[in-house]
Protein backbone atom coordinates (compact mmCIF):
# COMPACT_ATOMS: atom_id res chain seq x y z
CA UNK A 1 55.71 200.41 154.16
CA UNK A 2 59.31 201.11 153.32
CA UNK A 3 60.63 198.55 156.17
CA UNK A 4 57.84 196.11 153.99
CA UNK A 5 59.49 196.87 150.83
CA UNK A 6 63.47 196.42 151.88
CA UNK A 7 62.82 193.42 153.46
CA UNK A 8 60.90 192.18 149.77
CA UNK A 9 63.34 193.03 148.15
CA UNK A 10 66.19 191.44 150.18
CA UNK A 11 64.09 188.39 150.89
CA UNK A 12 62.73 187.78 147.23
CA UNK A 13 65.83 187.47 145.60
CA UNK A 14 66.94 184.71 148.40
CA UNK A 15 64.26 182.86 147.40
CA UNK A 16 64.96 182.70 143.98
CA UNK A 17 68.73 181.85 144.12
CA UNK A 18 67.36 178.97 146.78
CA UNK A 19 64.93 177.86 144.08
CA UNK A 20 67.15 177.51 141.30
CA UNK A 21 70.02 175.89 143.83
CA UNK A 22 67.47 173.45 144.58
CA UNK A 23 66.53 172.69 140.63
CA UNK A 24 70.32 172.49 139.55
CA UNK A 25 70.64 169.67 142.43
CA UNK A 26 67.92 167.61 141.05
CA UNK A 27 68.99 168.43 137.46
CA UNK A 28 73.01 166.77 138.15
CA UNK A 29 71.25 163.93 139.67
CA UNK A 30 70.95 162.17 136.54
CA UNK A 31 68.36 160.26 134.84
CA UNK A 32 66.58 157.73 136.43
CA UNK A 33 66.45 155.17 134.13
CA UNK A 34 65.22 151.29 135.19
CA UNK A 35 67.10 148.79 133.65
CA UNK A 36 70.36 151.17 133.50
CA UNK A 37 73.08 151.53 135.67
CA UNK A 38 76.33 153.79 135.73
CA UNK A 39 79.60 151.84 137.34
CA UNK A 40 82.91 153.86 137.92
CA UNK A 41 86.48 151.82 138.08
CA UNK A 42 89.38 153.02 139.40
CA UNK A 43 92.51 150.92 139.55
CA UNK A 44 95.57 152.45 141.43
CA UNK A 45 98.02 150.38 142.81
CA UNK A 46 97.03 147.07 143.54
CA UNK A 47 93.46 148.28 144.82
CA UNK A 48 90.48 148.19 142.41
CA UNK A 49 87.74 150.47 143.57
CA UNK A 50 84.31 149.85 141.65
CA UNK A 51 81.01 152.31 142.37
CA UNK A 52 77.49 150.59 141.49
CA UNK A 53 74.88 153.74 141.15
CA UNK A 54 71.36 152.05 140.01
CA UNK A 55 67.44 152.20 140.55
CA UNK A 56 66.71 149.59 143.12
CA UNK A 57 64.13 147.90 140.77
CA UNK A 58 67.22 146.83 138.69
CA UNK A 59 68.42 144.57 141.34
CA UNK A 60 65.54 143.94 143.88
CA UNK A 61 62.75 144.18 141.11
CA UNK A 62 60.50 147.36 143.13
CA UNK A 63 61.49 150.31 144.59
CA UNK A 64 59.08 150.28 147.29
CA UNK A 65 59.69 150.00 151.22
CA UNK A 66 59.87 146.08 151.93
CA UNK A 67 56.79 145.38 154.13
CA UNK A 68 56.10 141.93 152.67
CA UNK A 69 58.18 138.27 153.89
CA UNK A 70 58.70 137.99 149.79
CA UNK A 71 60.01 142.18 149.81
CA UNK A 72 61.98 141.61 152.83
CA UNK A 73 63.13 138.56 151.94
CA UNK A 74 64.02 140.17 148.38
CA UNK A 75 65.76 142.64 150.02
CA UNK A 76 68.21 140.40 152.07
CA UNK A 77 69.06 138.39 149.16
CA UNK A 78 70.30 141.09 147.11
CA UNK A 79 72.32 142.57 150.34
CA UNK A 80 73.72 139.36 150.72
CA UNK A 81 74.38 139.14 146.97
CA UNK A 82 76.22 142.35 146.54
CA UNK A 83 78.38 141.45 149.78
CA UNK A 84 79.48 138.51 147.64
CA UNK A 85 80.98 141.39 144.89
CA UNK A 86 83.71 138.68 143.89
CA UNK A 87 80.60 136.35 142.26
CA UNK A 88 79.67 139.70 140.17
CA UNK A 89 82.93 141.16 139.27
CA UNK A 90 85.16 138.89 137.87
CA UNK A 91 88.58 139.65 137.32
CA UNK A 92 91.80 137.44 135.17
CA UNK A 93 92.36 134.80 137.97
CA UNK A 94 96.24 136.11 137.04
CA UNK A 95 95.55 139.07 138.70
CA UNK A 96 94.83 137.38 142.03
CA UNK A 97 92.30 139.60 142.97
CA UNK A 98 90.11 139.55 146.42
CA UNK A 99 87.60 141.52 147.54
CA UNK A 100 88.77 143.53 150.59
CA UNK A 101 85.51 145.63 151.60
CA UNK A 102 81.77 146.11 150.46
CA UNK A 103 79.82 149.70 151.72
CA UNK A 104 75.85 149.81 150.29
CA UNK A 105 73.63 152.73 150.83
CA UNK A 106 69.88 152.59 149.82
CA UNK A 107 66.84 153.51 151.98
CA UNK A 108 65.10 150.25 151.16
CA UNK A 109 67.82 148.54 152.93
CA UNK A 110 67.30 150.09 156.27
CA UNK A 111 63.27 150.16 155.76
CA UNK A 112 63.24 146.29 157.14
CA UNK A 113 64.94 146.69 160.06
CA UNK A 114 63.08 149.59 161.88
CA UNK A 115 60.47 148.47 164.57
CA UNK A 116 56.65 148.87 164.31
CA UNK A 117 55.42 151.62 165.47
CA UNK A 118 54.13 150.99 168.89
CA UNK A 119 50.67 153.38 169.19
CA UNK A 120 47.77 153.36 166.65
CA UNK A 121 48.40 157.00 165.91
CA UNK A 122 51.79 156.32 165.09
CA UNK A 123 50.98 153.61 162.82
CA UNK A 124 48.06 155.43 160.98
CA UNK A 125 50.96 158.15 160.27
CA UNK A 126 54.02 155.59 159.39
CA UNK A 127 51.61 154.10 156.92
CA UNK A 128 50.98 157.38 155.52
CA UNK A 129 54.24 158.10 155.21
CA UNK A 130 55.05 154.87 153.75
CA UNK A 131 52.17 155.42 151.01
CA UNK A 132 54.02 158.55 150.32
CA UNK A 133 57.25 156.53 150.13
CA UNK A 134 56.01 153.85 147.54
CA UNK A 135 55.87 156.77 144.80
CA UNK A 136 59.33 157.72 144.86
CA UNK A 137 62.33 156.35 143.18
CA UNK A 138 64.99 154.43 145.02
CA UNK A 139 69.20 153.45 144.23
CA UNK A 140 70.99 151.34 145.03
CA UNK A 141 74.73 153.00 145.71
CA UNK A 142 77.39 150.29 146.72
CA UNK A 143 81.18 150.65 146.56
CA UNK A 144 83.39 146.97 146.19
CA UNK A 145 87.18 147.57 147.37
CA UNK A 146 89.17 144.69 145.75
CA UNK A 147 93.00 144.08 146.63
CA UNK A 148 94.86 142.48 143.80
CA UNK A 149 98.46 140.88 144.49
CA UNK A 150 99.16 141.18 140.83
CA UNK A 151 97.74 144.57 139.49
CA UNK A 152 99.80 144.23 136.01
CA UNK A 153 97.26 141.38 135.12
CA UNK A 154 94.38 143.16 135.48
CA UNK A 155 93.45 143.48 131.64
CA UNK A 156 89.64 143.21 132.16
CA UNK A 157 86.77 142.93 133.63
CA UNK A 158 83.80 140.32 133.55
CA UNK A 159 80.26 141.11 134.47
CA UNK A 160 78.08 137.98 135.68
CA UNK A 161 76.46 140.69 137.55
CA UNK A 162 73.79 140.63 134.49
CA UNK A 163 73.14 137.60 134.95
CA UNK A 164 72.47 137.57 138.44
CA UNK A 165 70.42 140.76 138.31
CA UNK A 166 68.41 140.21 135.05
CA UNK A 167 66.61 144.19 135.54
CA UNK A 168 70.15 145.09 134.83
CA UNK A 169 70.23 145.99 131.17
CA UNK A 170 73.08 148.40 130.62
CA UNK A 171 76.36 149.77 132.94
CA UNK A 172 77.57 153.01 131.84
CA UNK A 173 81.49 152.59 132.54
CA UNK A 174 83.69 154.94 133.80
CA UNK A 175 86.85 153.81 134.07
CA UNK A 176 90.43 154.96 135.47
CA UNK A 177 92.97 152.18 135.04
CA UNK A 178 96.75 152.97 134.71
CA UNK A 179 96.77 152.93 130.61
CA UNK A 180 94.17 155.70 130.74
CA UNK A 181 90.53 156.61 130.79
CA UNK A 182 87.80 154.92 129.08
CA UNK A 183 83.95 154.60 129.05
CA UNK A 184 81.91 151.91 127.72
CA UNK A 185 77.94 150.22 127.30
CA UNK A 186 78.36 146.85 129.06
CA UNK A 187 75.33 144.92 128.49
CA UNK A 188 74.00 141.53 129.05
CA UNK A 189 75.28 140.35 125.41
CA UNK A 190 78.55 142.73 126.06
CA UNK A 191 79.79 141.76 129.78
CA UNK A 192 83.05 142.02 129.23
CA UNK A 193 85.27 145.47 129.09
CA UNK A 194 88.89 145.13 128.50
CA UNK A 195 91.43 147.50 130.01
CA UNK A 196 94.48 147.29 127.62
């Protein structure tokens, strides 16, 4: 009974630390919010480095796994899209800016490209699991890496990204440049943040 006991009370107080760990994760997540976005901007040197963080249904319009042509289509439009950063990000033409590298992360981009499964057991439980997968939320993460030849010109920043995503309501901007720090709410009416 005592062996019971020690190991209760060693083994209940685990569980509650691992419990609240897991809470604070999902509590600095952030909000979940369609039709919002946060972006983060650094400029240092001549490299701008610019972090998209939104819900998928911003830019793809559902957050679901593409099984549909139309969904999988969707989803290699907006890849293709976001690989073309320069057409969304639009920098003084002084500046001489070009985009150097694009990285995106979401699971809806690597849904499309895994095979069927090839036994009827197999399928019963990938469509199960894909059921399961239609009720959760989905981002978006990608990270743009533009090289500028003249970094003293870059004063601001345009947005036709709104206009090519119209679920994109409001950025939340973060932004690092070398005359300081300084947030903003870009919106569709307010694309434009200057850096001066």
């Amino acid at each position: 009974m005592r062996r019971q006991l020690a190991i209760f009370s060693i083994a209940m107080p685990l569980s509650i630390y691992a419990l609240a760990q897991e809470h604070q994760e999902h509590a600095s997540l952030g909000a979940h919010e369609h039709g919002v976005a946060s972006l983060n901007l650094a400029i240092e040197g001549n490299q701008v480095s610019i972090d998209l963080d939104s819900p998928a249904v911003n830019l793809l319009g559902f957050e679901h796994a593409a099984s549909q042509p139309e969904d999988i289509a969707k989803v290699a439009a907006v890849q293709a899209q976001l690989h073309h950063a320069e057409q969304l990000f639009q920098f003084p033409a002084d500046a001489g800016c070009t985009l150097a590298s694009v990285d995106l992360d979401s699971p809806l981009f690597a849904e499309h490209e895994h095979e069927e499964p090839a036994h009827e057991d197999e399928h019963e439980t990938a469509e199960h699991e894909h059921e399961e997968h239609n009720h959760q939320h989905a981002d978006i993460e990608a990270q743009f890496i533009f090289n500028c030849a003249q970094p003293a010109a870059l004063s601001s920043l345009q947005l036709p990204l709104f206009s090519v995503f119209p679920g994109l309501q409001r950025l939340n901007l973060q932004a690092i440049t070398p005359n300081g720090q300084l947030g903003a709410e870009l919106t569709p009416d307010r694309p434009v943040v200057s850096f001066n």
